[in-house]
PDB file of N, CA and C in Angstrom:
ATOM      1  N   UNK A   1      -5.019  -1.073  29.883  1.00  0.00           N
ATOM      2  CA  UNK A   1      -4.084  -1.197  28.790  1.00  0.00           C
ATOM      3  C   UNK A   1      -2.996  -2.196  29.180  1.00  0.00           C
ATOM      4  N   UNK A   2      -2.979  -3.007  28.053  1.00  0.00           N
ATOM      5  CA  UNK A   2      -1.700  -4.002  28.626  1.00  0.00           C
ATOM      6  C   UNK A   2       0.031  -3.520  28.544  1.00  0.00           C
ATOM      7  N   UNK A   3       0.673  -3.915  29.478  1.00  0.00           N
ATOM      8  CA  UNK A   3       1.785  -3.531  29.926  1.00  0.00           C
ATOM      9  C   UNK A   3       2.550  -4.027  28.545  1.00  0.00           C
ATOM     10  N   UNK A   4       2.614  -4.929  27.628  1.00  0.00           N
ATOM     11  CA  UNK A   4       3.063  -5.673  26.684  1.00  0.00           C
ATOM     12  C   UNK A   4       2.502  -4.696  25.629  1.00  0.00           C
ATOM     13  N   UNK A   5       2.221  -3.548  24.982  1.00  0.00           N
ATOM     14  CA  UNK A   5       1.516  -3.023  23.992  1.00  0.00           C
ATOM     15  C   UNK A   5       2.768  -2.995  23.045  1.00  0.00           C
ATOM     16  N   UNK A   6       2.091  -3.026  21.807  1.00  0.00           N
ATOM     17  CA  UNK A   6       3.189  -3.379  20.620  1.00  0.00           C
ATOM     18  C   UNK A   6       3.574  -1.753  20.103  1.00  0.00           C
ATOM     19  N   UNK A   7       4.935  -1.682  20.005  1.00  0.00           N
ATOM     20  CA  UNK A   7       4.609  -0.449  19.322  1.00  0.00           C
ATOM     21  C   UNK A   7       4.984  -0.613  17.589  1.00  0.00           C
ATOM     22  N   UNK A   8       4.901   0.623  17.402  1.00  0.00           N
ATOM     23  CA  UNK A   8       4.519   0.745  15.644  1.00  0.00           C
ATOM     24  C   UNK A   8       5.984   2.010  15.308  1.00  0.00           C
ATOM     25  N   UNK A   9       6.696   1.085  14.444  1.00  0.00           N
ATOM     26  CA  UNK A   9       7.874   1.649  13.746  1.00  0.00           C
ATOM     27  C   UNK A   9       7.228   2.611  12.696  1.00  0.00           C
ATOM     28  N   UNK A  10       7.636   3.945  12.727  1.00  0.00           N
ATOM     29  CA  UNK A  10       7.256   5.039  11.580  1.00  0.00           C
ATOM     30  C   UNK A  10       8.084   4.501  10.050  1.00  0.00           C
ATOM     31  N   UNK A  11       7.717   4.702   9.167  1.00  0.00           N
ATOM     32  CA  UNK A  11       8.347   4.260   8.032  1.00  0.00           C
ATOM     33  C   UNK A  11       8.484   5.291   7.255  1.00  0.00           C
ATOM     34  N   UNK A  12       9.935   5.585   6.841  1.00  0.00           N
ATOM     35  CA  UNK A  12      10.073   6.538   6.248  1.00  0.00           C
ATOM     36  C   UNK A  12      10.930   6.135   4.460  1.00  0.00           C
ATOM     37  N   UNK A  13      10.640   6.878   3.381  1.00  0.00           N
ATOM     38  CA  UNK A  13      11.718   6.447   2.280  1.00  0.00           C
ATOM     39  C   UNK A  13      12.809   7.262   2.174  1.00  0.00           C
ATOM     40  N   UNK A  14      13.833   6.847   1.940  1.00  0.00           N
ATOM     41  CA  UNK A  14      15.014   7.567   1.179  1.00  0.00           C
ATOM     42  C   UNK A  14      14.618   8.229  -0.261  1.00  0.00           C
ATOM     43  N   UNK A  15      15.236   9.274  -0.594  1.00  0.00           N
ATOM     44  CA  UNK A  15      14.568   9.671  -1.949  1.00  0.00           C
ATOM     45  C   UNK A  15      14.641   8.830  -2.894  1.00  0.00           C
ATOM     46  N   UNK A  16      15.419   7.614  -3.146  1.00  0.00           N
ATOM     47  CA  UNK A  16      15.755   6.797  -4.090  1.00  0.00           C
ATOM     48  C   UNK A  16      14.535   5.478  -4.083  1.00  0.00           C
ATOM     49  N   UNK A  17      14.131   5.507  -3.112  1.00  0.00           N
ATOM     50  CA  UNK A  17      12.573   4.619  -2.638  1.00  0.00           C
ATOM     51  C   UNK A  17      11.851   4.991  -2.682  1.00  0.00           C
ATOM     52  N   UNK A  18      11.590   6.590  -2.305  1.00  0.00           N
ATOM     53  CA  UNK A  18      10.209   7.672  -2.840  1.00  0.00           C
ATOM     54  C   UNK A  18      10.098   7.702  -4.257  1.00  0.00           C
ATOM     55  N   UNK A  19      11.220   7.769  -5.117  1.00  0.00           N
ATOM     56  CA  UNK A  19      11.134   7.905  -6.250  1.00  0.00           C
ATOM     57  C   UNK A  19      10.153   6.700  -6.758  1.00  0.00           C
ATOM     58  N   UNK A  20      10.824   6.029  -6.691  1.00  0.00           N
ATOM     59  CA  UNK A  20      10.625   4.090  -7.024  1.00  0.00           C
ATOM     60  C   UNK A  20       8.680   4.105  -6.912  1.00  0.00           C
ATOM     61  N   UNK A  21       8.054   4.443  -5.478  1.00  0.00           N
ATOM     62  CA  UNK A  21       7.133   4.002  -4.719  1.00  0.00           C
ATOM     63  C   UNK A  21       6.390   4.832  -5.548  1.00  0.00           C
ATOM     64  N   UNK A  22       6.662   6.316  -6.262  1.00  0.00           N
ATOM     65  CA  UNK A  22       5.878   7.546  -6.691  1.00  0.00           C
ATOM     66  C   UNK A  22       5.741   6.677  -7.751  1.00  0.00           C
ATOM     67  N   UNK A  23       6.534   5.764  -8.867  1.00  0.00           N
ATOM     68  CA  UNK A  23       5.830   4.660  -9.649  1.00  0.00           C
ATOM     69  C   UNK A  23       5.556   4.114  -9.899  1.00  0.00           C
ATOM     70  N   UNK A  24       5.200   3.610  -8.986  1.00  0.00           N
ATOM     71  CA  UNK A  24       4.927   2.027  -8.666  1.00  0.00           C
ATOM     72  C   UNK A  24       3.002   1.654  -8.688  1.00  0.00           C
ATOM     73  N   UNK A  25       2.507   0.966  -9.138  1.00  0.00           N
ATOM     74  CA  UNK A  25       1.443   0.657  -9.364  1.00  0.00           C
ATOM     75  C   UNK A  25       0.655  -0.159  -8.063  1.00  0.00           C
ATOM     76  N   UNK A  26      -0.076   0.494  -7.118  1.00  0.00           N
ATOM     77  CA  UNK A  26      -0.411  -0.485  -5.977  1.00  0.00           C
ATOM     78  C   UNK A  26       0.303   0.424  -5.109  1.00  0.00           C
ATOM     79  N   UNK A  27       0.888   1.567  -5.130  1.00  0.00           N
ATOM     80  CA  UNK A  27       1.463   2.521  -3.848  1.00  0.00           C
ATOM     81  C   UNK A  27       0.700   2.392  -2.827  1.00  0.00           C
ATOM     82  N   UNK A  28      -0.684   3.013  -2.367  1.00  0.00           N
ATOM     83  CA  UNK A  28      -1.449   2.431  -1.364  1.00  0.00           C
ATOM     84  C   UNK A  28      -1.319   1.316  -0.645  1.00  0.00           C
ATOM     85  N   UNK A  29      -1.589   0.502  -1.579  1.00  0.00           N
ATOM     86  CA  UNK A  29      -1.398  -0.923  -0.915  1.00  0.00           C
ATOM     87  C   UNK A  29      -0.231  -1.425  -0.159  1.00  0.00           C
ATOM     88  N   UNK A  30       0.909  -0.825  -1.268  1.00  0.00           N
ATOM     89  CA  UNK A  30       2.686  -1.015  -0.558  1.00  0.00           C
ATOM     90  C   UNK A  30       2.515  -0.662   0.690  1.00  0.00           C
ATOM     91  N   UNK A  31       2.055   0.904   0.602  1.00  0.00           N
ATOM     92  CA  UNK A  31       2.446   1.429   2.095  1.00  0.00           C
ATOM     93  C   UNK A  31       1.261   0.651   3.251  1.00  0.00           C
ATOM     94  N   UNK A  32       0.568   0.404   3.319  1.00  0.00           N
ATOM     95  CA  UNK A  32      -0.183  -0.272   3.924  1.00  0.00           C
ATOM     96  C   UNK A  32       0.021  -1.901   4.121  1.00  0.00           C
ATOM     97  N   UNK A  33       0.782  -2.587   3.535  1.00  0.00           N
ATOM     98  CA  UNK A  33       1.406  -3.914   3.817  1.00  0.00           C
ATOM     99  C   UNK A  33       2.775  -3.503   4.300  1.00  0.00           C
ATOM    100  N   UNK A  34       3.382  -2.494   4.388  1.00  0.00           N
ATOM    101  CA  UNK A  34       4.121  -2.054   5.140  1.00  0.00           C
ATOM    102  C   UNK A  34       4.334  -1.867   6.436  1.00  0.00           C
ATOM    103  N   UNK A  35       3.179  -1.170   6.606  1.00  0.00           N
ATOM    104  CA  UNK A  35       2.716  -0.521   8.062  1.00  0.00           C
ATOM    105  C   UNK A  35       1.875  -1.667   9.087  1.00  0.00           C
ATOM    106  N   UNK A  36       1.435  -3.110   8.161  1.00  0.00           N
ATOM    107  CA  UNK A  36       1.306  -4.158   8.568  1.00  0.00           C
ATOM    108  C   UNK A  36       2.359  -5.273   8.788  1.00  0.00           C
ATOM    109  N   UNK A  37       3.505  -4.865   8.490  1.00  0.00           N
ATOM    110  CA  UNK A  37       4.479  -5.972   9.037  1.00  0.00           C
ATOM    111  C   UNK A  37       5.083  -5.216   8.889  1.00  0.00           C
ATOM    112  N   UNK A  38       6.624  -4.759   8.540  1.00  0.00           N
ATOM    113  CA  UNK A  38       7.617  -4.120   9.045  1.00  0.00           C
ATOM    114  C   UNK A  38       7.228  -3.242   9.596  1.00  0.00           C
ATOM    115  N   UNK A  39       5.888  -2.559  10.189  1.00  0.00           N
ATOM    116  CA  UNK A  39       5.792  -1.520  10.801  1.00  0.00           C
ATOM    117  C   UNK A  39       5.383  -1.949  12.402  1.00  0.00           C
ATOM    118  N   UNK A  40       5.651  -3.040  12.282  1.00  0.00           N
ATOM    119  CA  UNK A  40       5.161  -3.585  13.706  1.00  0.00           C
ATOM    120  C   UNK A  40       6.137  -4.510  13.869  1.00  0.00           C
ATOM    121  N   UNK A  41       6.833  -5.279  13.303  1.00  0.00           N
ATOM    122  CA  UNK A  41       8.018  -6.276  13.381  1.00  0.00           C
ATOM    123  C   UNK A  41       9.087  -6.037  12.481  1.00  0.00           C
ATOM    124  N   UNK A  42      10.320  -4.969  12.414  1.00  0.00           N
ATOM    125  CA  UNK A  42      10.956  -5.106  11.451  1.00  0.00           C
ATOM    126  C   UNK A  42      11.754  -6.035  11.308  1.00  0.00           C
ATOM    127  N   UNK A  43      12.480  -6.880  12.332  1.00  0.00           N
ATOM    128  CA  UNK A  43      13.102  -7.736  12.540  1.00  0.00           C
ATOM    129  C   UNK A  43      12.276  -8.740  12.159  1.00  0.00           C
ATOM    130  N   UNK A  44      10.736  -9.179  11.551  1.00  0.00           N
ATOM    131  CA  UNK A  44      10.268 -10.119  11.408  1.00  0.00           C
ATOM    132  C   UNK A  44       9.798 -10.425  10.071  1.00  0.00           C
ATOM    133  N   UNK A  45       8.945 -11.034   9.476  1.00  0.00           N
ATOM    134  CA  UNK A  45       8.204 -11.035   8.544  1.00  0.00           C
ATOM    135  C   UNK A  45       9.029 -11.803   7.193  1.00  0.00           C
ATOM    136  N   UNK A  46      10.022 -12.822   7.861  1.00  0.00           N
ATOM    137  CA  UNK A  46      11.030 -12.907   6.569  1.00  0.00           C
ATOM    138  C   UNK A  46      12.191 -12.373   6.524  1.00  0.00           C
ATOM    139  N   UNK A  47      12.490 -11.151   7.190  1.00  0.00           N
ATOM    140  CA  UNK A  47      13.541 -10.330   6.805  1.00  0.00           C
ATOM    141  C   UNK A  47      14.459 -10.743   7.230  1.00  0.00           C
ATOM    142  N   UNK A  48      15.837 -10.248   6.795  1.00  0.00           N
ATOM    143  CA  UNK A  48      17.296 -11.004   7.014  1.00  0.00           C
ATOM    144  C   UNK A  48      17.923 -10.163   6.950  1.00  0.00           C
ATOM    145  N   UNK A  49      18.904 -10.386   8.314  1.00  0.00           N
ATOM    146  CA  UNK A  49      20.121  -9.071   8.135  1.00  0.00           C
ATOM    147  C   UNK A  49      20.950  -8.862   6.892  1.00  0.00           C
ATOM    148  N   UNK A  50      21.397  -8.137   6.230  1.00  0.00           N
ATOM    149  CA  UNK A  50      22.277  -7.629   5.276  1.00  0.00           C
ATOM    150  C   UNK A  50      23.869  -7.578   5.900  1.00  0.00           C
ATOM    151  N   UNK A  51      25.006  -8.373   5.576  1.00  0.00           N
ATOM    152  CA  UNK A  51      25.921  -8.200   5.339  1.00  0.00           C
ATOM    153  C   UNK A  51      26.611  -8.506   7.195  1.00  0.00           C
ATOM    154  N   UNK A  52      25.620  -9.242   7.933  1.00  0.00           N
ATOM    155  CA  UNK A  52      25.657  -9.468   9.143  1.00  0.00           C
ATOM    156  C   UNK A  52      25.136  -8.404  10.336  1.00  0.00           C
ATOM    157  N   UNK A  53      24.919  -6.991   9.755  1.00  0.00           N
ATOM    158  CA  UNK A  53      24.528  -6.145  10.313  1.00  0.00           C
ATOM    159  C   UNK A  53      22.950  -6.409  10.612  1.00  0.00           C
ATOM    160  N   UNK A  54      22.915  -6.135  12.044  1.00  0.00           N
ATOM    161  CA  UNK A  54      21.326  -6.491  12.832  1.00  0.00           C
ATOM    162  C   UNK A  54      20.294  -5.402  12.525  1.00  0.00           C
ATOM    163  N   UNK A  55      20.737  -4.216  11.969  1.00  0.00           N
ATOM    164  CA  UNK A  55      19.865  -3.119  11.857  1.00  0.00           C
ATOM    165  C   UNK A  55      19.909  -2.511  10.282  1.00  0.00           C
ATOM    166  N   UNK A  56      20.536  -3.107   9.575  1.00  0.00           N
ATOM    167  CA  UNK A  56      20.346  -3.554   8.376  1.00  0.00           C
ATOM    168  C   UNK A  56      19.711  -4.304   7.442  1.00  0.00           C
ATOM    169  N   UNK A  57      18.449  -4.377   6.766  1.00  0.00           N
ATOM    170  CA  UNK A  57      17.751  -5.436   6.746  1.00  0.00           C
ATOM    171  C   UNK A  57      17.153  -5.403   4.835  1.00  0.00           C
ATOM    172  N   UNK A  58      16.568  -6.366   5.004  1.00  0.00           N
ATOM    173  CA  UNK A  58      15.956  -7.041   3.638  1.00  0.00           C
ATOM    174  C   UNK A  58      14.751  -7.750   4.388  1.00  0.00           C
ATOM    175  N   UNK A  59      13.902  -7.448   3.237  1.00  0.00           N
ATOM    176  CA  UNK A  59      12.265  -8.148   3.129  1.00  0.00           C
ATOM    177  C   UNK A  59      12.069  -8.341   1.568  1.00  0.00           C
ATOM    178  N   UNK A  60      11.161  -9.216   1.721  1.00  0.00           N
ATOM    179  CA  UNK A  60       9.647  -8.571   0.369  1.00  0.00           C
ATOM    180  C   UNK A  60       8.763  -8.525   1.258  1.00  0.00           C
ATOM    181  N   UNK A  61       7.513  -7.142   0.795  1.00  0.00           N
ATOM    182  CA  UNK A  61       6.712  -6.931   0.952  1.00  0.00           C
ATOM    183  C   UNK A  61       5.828  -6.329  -0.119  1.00  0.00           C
ATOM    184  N   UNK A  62       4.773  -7.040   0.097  1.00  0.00           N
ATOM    185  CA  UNK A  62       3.762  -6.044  -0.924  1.00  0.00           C
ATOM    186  C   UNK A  62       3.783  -6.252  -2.469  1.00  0.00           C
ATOM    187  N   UNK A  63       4.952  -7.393  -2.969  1.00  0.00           N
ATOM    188  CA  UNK A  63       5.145  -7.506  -4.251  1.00  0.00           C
ATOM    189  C   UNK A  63       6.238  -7.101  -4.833  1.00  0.00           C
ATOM    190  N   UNK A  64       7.710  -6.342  -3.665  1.00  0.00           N
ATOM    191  CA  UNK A  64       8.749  -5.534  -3.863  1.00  0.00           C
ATOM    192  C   UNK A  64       9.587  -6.511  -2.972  1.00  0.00           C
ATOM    193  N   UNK A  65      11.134  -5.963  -3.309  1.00  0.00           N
ATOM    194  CA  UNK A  65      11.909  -6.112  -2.339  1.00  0.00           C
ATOM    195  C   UNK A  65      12.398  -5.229  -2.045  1.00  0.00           C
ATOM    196  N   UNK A  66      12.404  -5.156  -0.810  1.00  0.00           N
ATOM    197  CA  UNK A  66      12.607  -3.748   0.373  1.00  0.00           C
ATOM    198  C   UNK A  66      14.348  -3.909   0.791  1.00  0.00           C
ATOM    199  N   UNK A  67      15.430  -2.910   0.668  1.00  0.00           N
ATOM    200  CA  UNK A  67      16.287  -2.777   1.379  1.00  0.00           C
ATOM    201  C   UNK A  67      15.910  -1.725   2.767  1.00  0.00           C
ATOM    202  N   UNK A  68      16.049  -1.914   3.939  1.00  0.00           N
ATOM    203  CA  UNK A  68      15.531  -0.950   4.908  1.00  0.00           C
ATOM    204  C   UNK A  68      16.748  -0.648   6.285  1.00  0.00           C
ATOM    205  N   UNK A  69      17.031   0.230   6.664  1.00  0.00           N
ATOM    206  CA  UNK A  69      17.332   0.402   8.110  1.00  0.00           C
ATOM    207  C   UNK A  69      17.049   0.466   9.507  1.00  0.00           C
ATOM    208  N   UNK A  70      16.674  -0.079  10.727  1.00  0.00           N
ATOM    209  CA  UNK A  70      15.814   0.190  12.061  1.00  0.00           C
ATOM    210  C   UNK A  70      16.842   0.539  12.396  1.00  0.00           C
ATOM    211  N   UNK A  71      16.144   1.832  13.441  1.00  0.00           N
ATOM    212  CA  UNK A  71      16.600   2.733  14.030  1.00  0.00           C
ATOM    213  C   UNK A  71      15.640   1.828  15.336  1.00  0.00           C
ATOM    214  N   UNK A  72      16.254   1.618  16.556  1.00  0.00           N
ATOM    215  CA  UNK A  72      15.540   0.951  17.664  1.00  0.00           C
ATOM    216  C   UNK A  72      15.186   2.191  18.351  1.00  0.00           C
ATOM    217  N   UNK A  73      16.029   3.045  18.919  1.00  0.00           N
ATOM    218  CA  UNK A  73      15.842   3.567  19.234  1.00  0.00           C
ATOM    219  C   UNK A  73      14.919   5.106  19.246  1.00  0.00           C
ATOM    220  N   UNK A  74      14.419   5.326  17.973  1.00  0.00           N
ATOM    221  CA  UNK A  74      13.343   6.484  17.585  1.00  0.00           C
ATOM    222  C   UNK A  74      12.760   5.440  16.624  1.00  0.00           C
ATOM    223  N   UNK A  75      12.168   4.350  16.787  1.00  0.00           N
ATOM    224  CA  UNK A  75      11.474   3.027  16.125  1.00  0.00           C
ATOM    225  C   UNK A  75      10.988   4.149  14.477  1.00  0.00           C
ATOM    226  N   UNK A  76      12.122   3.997  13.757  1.00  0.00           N
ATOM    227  CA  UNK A  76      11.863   4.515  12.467  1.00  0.00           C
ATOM    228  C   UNK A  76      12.372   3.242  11.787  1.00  0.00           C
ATOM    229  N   UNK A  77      11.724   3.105  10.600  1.00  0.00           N
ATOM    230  CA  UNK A  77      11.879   1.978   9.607  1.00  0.00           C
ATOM    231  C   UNK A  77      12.644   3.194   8.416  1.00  0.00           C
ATOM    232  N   UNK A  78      13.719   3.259   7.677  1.00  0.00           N
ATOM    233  CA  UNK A  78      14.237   3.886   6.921  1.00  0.00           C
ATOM    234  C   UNK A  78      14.190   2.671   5.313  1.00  0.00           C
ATOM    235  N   UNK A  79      13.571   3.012   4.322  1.00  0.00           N
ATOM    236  CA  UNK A  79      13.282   2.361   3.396  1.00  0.00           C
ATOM    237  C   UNK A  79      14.792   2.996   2.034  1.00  0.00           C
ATOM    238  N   UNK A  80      15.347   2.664   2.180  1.00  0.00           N
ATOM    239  CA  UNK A  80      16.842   2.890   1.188  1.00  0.00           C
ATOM    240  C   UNK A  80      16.939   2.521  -0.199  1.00  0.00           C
ATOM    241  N   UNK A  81      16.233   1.100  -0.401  1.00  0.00           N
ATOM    242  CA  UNK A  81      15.877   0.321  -1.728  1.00  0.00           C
ATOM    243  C   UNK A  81      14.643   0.136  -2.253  1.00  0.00           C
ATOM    244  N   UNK A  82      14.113   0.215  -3.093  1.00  0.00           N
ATOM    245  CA  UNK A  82      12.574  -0.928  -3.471  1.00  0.00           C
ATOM    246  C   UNK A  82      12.764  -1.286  -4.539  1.00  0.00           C
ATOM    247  N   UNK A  83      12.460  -2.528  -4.401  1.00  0.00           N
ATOM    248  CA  UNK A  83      12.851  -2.955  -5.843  1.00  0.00           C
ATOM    249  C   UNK A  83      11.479  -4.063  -6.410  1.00  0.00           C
ATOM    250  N   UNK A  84      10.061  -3.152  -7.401  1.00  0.00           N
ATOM    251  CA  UNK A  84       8.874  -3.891  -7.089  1.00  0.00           C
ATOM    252  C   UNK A  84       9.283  -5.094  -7.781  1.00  0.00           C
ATOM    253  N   UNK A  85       8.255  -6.337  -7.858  1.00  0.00           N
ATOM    254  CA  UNK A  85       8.375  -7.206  -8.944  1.00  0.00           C
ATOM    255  C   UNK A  85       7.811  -7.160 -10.364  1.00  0.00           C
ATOM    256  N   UNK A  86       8.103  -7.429 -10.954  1.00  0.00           N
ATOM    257  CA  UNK A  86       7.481  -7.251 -12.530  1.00  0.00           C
ATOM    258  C   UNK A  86       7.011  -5.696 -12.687  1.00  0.00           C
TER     259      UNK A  86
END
């Protein structure tokens, strides 16, 4: 096993993003283009700190725009916003 192994951020929603995701058309898919980039790079994929804060963040993914929080330390992705497109 390589010493370099990537780890994988858990992704969790706020109820105000569960809500959103429970109607959203393509849920599957969301969470699964999820768990393919912010769940392995949250700091990557596009995303940009919010308001200068480093653990504060913004993406699109999946056809949405994601407001989110990293937690580095218990590698949780906290999903706060979604906002799909069309």
């Amino acid at each position: 096993m390589s010493r370099h192994r990537r780890r994988s951020y858990r992704i969790t929603y706020a109820p105000p993003a569960d809500d959103t995701l429970a109607k959203m058309d393509g849920a599957d898919a969301f969470r699964s283009a999820m768990a393919r980039t912010l769940g392995r790079d949250p700091y990557g994929h596009g995303s940009a700190a919010v308001d200068a804060e480093r653990d504060r963040r913004e993406a699109t993914v999946g056809g949405a725009i994601v407001l989110y929080y990293v937690s580095g330390s218990v590698l949780t992705v906290t999903v706060v916003r979604l906002v799909p497109f069309g």
